[in-house]
C-alpha atoms as a PDB file:
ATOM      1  CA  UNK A   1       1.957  -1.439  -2.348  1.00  0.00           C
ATOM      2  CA  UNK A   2       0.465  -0.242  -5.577  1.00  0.00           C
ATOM      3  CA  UNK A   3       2.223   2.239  -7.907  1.00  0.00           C
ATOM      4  CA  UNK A   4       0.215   4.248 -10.059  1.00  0.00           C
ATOM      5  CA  UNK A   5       1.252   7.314 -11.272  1.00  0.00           C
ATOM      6  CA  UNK A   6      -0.820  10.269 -12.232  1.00  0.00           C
ATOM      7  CA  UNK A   7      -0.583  13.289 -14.361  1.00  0.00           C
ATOM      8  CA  UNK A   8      -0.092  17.046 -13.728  1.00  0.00           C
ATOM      9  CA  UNK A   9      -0.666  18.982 -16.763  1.00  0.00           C
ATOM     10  CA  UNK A  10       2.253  17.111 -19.164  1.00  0.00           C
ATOM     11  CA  UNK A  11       3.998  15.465 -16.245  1.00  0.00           C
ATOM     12  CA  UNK A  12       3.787  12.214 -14.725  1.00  0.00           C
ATOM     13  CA  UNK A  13       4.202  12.524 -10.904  1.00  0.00           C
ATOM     14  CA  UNK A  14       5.213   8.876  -9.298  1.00  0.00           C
ATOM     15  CA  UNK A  15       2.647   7.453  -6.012  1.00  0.00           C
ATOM     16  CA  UNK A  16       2.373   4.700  -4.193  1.00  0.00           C
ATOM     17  CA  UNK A  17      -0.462   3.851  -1.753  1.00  0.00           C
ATOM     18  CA  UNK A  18       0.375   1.337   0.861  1.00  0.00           C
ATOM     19  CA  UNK A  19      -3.003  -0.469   2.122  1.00  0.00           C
ATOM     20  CA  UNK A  20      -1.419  -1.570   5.567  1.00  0.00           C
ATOM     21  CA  UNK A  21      -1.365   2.562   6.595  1.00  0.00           C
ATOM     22  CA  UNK A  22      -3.984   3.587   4.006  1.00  0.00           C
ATOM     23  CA  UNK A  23      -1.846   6.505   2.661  1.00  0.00           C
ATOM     24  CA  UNK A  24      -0.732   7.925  -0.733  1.00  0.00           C
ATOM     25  CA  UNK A  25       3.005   8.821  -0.946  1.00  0.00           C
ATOM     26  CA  UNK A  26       4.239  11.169  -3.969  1.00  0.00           C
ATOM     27  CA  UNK A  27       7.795  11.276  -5.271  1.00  0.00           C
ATOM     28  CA  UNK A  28       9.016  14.853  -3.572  1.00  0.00           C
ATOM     29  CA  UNK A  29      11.513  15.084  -6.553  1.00  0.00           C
ATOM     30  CA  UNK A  30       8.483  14.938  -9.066  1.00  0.00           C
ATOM     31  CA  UNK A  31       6.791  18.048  -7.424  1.00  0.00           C
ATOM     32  CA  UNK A  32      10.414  19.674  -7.168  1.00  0.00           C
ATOM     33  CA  UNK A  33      10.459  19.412 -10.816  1.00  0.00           C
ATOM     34  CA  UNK A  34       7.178  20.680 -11.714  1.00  0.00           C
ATOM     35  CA  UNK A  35       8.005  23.718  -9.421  1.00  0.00           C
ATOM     36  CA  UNK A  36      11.341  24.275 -10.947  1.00  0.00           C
ATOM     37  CA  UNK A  37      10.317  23.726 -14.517  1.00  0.00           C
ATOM     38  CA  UNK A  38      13.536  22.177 -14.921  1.00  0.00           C
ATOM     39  CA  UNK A  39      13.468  19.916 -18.193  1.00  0.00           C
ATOM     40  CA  UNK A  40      16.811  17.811 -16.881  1.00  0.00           C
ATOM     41  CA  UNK A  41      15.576  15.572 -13.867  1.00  0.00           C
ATOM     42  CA  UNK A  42      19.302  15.775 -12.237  1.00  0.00           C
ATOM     43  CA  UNK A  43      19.137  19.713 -12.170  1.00  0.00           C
ATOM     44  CA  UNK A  44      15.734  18.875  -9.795  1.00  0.00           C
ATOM     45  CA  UNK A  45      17.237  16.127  -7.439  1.00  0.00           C
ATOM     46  CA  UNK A  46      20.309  18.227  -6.680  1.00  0.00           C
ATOM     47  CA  UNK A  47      17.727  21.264  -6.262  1.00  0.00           C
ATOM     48  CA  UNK A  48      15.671  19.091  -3.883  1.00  0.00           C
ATOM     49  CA  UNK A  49      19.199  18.402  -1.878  1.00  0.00           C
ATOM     50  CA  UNK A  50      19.605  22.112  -1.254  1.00  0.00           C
ATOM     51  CA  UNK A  51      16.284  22.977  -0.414  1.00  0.00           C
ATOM     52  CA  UNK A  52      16.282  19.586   1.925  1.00  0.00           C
ATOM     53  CA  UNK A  53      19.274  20.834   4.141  1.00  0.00           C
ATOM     54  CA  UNK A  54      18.372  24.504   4.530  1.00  0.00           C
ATOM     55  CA  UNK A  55      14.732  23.385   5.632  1.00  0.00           C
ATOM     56  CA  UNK A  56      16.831  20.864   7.751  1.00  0.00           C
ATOM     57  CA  UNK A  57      18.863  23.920   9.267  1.00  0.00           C
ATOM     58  CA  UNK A  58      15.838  25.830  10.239  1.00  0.00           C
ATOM     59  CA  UNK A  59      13.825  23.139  11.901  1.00  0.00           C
ATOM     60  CA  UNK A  60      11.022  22.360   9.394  1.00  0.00           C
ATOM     61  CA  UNK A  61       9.136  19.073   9.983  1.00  0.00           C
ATOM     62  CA  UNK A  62       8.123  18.824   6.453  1.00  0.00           C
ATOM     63  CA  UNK A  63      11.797  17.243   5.841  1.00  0.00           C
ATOM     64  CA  UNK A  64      11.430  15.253   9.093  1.00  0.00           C
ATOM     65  CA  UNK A  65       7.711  13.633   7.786  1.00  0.00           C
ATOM     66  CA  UNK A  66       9.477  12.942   4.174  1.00  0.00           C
ATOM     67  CA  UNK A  67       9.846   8.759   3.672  1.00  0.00           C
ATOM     68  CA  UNK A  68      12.038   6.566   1.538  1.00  0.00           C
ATOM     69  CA  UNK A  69       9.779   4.125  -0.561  1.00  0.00           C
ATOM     70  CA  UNK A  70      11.060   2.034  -4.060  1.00  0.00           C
ATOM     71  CA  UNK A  71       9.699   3.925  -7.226  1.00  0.00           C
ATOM     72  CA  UNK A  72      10.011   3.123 -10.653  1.00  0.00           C
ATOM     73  CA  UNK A  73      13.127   4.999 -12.572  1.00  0.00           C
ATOM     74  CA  UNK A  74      13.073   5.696 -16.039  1.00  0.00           C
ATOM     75  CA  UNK A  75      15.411   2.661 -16.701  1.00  0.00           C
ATOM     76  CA  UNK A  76      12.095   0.367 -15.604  1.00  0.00           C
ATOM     77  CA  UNK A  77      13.976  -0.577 -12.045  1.00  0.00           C
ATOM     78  CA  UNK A  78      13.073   0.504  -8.482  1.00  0.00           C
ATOM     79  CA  UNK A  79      14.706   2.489  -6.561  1.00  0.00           C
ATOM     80  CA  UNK A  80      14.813   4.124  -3.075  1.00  0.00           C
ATOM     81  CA  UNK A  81      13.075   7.434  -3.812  1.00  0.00           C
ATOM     82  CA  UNK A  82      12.001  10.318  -0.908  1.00  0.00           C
ATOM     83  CA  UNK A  83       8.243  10.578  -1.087  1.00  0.00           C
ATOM     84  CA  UNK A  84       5.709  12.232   0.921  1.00  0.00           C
ATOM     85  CA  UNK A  85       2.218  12.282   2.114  1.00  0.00           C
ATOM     86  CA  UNK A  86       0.170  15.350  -0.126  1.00  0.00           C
ATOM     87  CA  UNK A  87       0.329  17.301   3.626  1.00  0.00           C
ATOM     88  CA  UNK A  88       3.962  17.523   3.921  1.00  0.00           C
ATOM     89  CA  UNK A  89       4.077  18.211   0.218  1.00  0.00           C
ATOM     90  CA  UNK A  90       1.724  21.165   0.448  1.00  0.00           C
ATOM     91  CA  UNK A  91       3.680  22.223   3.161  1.00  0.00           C
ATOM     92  CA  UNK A  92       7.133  21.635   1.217  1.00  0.00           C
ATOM     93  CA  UNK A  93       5.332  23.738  -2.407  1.00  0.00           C
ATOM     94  CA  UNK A  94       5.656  26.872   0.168  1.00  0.00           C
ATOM     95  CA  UNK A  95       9.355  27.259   0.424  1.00  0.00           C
ATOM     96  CA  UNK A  96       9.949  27.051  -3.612  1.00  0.00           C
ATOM     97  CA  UNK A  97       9.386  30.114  -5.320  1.00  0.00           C
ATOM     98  CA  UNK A  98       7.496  29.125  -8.727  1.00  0.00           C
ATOM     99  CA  UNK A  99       4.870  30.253 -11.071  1.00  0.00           C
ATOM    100  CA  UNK A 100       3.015  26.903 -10.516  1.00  0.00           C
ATOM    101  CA  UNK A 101       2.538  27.031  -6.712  1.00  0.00           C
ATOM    102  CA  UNK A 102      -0.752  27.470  -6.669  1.00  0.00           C
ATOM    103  CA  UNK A 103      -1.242  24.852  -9.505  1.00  0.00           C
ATOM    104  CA  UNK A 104       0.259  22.538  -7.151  1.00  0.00           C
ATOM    105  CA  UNK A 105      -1.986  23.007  -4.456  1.00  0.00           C
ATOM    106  CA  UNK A 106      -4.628  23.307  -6.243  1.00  0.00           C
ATOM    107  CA  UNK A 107      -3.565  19.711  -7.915  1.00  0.00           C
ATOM    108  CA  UNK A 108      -3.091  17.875  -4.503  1.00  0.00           C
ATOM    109  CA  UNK A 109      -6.290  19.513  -2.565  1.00  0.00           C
ATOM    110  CA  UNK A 110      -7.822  17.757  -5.495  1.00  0.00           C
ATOM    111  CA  UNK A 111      -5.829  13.862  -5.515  1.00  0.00           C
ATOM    112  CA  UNK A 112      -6.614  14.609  -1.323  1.00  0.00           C
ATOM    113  CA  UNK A 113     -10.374  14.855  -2.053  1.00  0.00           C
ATOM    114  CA  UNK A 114     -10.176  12.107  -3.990  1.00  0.00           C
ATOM    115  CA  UNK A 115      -9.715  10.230  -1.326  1.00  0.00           C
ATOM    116  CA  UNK A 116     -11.583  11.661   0.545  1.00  0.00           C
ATOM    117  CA  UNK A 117     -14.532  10.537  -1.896  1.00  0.00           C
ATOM    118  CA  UNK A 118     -13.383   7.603  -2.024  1.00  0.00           C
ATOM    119  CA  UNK A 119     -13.912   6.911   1.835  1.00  0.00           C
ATOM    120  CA  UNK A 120     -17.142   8.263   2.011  1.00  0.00           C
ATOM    121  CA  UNK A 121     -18.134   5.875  -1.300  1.00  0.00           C
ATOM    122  CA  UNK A 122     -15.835   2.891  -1.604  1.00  0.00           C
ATOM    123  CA  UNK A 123     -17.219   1.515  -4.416  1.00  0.00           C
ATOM    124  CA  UNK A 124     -15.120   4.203  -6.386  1.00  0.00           C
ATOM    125  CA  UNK A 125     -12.030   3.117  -5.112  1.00  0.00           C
ATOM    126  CA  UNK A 126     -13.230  -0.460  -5.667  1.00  0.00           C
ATOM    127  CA  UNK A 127     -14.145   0.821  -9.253  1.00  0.00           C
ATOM    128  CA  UNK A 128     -11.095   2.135 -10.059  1.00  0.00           C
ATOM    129  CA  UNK A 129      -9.220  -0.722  -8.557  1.00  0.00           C
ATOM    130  CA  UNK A 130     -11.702  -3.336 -10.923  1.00  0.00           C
ATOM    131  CA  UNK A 131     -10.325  -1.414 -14.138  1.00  0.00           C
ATOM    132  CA  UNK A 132      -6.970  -1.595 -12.981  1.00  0.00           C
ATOM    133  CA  UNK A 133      -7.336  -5.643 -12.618  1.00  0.00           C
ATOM    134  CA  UNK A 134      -8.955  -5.857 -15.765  1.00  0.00           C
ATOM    135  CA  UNK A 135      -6.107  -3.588 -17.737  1.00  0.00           C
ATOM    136  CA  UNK A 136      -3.363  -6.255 -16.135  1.00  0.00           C
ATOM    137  CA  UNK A 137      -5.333  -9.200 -17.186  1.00  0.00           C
ATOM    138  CA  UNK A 138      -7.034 -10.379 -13.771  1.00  0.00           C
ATOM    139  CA  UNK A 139     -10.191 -12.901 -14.738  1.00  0.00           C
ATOM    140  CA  UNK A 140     -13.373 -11.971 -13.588  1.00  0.00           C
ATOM    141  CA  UNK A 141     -14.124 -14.688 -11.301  1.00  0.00           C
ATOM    142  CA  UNK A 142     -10.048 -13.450  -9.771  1.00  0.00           C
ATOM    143  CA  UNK A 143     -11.246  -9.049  -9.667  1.00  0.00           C
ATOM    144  CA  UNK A 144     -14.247 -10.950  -7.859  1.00  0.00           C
ATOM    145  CA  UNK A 145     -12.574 -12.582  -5.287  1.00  0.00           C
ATOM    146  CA  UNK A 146     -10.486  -9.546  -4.755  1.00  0.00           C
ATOM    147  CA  UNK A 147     -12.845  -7.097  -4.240  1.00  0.00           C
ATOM    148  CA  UNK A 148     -14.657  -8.871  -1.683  1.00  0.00           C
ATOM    149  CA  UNK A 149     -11.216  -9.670   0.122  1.00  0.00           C
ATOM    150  CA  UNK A 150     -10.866  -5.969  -0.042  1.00  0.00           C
ATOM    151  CA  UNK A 151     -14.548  -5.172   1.327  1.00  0.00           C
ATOM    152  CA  UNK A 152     -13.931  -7.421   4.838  1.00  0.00           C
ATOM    153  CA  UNK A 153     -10.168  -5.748   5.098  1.00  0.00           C
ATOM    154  CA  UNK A 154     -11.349  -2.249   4.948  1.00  0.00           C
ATOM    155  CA  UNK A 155     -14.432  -3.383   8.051  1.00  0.00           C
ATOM    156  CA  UNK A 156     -10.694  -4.832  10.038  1.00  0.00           C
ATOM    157  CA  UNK A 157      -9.310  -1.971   9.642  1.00  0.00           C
ATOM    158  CA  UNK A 158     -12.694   0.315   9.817  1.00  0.00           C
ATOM    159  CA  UNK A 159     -13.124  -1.425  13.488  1.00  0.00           C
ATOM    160  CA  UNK A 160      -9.134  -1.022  14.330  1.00  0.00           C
ATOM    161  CA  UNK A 161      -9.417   2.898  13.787  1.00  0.00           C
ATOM    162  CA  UNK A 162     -12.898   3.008  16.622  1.00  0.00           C
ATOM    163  CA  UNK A 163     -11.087   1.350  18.905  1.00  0.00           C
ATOM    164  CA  UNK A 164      -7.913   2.614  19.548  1.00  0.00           C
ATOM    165  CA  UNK A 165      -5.911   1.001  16.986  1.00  0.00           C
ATOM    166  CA  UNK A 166      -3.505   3.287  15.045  1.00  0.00           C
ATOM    167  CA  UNK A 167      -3.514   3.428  11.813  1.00  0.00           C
ATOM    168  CA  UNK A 168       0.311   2.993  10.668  1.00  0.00           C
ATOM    169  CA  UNK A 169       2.744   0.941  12.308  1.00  0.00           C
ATOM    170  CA  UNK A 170      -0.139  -0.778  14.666  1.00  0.00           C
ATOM    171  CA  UNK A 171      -2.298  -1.241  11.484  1.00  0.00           C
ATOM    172  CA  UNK A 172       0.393  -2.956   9.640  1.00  0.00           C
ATOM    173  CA  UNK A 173       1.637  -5.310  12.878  1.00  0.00           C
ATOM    174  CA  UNK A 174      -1.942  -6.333  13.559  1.00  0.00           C
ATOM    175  CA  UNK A 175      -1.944  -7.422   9.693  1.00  0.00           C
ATOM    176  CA  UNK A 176       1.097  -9.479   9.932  1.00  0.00           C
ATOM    177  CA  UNK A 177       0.012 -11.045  13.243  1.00  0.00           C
ATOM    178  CA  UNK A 178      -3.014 -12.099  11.234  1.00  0.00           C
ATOM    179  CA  UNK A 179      -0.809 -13.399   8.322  1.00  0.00           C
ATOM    180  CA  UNK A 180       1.909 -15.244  10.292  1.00  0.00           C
ATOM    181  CA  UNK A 181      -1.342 -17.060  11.859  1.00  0.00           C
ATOM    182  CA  UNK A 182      -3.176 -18.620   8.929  1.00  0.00           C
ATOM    183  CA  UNK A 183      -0.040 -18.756   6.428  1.00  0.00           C
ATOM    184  CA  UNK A 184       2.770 -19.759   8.624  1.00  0.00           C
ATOM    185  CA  UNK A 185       4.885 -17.287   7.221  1.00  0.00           C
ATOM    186  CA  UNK A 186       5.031 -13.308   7.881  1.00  0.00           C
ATOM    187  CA  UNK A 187       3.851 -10.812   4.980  1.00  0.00           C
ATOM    188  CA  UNK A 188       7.815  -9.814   3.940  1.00  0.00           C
ATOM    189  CA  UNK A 189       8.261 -13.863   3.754  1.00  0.00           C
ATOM    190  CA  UNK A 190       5.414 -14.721   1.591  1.00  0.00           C
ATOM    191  CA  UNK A 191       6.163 -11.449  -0.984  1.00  0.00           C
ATOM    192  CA  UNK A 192       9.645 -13.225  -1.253  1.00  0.00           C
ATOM    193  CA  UNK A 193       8.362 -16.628  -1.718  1.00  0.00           C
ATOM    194  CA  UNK A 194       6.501 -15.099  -4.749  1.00  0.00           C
ATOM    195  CA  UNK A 195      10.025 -13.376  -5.844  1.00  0.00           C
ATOM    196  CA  UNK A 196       7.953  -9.566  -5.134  1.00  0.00           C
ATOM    197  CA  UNK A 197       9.747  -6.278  -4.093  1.00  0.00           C
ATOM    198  CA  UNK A 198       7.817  -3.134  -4.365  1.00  0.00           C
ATOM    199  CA  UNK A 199       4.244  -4.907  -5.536  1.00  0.00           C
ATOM    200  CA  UNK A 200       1.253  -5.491  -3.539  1.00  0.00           C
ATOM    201  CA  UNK A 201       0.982  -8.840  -1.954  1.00  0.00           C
ATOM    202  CA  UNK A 202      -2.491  -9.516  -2.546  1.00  0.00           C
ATOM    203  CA  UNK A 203      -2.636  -8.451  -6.072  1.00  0.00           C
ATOM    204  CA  UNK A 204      -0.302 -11.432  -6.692  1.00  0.00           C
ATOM    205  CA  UNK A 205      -2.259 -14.385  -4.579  1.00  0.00           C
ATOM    206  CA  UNK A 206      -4.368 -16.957  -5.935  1.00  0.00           C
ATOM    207  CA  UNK A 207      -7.401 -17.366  -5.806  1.00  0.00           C
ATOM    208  CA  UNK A 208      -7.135 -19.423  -2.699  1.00  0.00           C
ATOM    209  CA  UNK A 209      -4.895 -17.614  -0.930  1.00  0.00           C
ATOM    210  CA  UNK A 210      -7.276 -14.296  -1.142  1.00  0.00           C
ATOM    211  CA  UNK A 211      -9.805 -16.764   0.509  1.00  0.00           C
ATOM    212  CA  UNK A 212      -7.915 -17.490   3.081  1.00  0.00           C
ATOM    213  CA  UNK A 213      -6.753 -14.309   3.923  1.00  0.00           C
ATOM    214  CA  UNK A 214     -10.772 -12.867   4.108  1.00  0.00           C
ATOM    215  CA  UNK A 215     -11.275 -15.852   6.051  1.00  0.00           C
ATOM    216  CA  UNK A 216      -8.603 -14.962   8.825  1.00  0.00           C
ATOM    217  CA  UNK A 217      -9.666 -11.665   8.742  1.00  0.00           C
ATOM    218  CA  UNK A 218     -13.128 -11.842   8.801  1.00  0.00           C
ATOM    219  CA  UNK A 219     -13.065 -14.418  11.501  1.00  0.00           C
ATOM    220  CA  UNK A 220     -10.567 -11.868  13.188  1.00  0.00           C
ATOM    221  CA  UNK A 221     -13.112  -8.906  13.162  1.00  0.00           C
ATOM    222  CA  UNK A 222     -15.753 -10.658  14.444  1.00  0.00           C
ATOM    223  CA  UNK A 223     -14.064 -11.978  17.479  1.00  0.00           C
ATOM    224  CA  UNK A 224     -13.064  -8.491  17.986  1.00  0.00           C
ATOM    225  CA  UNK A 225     -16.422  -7.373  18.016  1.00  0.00           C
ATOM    226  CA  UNK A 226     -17.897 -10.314  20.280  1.00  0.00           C
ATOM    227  CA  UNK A 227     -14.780  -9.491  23.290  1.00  0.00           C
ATOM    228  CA  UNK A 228     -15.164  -5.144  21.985  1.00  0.00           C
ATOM    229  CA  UNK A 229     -11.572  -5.451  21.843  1.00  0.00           C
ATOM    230  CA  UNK A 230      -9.869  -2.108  22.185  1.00  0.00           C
ATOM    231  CA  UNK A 231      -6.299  -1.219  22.069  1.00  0.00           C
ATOM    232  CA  UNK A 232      -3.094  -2.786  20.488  1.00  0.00           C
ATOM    233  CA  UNK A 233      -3.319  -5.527  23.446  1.00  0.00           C
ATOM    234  CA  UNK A 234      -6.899  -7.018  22.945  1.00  0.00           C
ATOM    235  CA  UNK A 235      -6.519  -6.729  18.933  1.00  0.00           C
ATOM    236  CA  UNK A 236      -3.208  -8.179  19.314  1.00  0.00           C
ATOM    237  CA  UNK A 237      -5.204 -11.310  20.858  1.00  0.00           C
ATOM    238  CA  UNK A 238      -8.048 -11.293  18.228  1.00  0.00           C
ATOM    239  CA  UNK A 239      -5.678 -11.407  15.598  1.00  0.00           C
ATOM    240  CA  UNK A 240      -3.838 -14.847  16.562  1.00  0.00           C
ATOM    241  CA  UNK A 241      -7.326 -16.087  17.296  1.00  0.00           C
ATOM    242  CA  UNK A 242      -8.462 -15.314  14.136  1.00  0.00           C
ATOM    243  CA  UNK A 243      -5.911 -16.396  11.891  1.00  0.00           C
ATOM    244  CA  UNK A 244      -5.287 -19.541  13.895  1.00  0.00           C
ATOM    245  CA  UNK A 245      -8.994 -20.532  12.759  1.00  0.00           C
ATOM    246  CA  UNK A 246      -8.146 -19.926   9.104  1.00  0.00           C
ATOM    247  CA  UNK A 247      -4.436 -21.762   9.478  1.00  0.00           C
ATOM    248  CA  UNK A 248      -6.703 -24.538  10.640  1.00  0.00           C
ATOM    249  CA  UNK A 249      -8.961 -24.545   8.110  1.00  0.00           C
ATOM    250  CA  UNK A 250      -6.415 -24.144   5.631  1.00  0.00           C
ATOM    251  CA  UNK A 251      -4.539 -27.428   7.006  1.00  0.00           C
ATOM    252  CA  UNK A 252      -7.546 -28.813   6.413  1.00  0.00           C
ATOM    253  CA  UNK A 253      -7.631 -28.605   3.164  1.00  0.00           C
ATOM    254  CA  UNK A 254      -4.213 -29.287   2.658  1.00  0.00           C
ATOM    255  CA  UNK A 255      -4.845 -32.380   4.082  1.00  0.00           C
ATOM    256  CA  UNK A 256      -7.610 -33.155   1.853  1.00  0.00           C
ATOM    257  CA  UNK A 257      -6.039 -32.266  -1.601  1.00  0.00           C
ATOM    258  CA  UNK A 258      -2.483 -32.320  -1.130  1.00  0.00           C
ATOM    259  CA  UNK A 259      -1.888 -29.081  -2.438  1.00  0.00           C
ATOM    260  CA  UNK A 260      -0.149 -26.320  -0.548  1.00  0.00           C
ATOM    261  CA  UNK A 261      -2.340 -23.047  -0.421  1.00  0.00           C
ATOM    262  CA  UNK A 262       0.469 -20.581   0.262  1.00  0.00           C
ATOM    263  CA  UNK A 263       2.175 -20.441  -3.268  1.00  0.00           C
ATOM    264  CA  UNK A 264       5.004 -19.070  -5.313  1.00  0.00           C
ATOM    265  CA  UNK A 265       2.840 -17.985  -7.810  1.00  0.00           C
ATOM    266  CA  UNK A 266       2.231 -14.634  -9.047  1.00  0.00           C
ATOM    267  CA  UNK A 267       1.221 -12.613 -11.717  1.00  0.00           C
ATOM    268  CA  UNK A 268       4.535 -10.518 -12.792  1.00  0.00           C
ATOM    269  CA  UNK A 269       4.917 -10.330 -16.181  1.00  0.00           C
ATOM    270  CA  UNK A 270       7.892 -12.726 -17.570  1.00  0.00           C
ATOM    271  CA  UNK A 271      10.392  -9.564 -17.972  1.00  0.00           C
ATOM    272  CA  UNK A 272       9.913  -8.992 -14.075  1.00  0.00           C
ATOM    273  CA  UNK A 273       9.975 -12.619 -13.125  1.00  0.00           C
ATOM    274  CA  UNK A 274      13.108 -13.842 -11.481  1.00  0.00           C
ATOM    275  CA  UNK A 275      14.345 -17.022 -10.197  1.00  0.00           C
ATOM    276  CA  UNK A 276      13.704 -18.227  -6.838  1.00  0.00           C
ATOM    277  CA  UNK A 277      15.401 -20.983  -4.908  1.00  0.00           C
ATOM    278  CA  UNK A 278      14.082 -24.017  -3.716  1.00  0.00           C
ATOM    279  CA  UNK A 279      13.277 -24.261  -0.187  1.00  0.00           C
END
């Protein structure tokens, strides 16, 4: 998952987008805040608590759709934070009386068509992401290697979502299917091997291990498309298919050089970096 906050008027509101369900969640207790105009963050969170049951007591599904995610705190550590898609949220601005309502919805129409820009033109999400890289001190030849990672992913996932694959929970299992395959260990595994919690997986893999990711899921697709695979079943099949050629190319190699591809490296800056056992 990537965290990267953006800015209403003088306020930073906390987001996260998770690329397994393709969807932007914003800290509920951020927008509270703006709403409120409360300068102490404590008076908001016990605000949001009140507001939370009573919409709880009356039936609302904007409560119901709310999710717990790991944000940043002030203090620099993550913790368990409600967020919410910018739907729910726009739903959620309604039942607080405040001056900068319409601000609000103004503000998250926008971040929505955003997004919306950024699916009809990718290459200003891929944009974006390339400064981002280059801000945290990616190499070239690494944002490279990413990108185009990124580019046979989003065709996966384009091809999951016209043919009966939802996006979500389905999305994400199909992804670790593919994963277990090639790496021989499941997506949560491999995040701990590199000592992650809250950070994107594949902004922390080598350059090999991108490689061999595109590979499985490249080669995935494209069986897919030869068999017009449709539904969770038939993907389900692609997907072991698929990353079982990339494990075996990746033994391959192993075989070859001696080196293991799936690593404990990462990119985390020393501050963030903790020890990990032997295994």
């Amino acid at each position: 998952m990537q965290h990267l906050p953006v800015r209403f008027e003088d306020r930073a509101i906390r987001r996260v987008y998770d690329e397994d369900t393709e969807t932007w969640w914003f800290s509920v207790v951020d927008i509270v805040q703006v709403l409120t105009q409360h300068a102490d963050f404590q008076a908001a969170r016990n605000y949001w608590k009140v507001l939370k049951y009573r919409l709880a007591k009356e039936g609302s599904e904007s409560v119901t759709k709310c999710n717990r995610l790991k944000l940043p705190a002030a203090d620099g550590k993550f913790y368990l934070t409600e967020v919410a898609t910018a739907e729910t949220l726009l739903r959620l601005v309604q039942s607080v009386p405040s001056p900068k309502a319409e601000a609000i919805k103004l503000w998250l129409a926008k971040v929505g068509f955003e997004r919306m820009q950024e699916m009809a033109d990718p290459a200003l999400s891929l944009e974006r992401a390339r400064e981002t890289w280059r801000q945290h001190g990616r190499s070239e030849k690494w944002i490279q290697q990413r990108m185009t990672g990124q580019e046979t992913r989003n065709k996966l996932t384009d091809y999951w979502a016209n043919h009966e694959v939802k996006k979500g929970e389905e999305f994400a299992i199909l992804t670790n299917i593919i994963h277990q395959e090639w790496a021989g260990v499941s997506v949560k595994a491999h995040k701990d091997l590199k000592g992650l919690k809250t950070q994107n997986l594949r902004d922390h893999m080598s350059e090999a291990e991108l490689i061999f990711t595109a590979l499985a899921e490249l080669s995935t697709r494209q069986i897919a498309e030869t068999h017009h695979a449709t539904g969770m079943v038939e993907n389900e099949s692609a997907a072991k298919t698929g990353g079982r050629l990339a494990k075996r190319a990746r033994l391959e190699l192993e075989g070859r050089t001696g080196k293991k591809v799936v690593s404990r490296e990462n990119f985390l800056p020393p501050a963030q970096r903790r020890p990990i056992e032997n295994k």
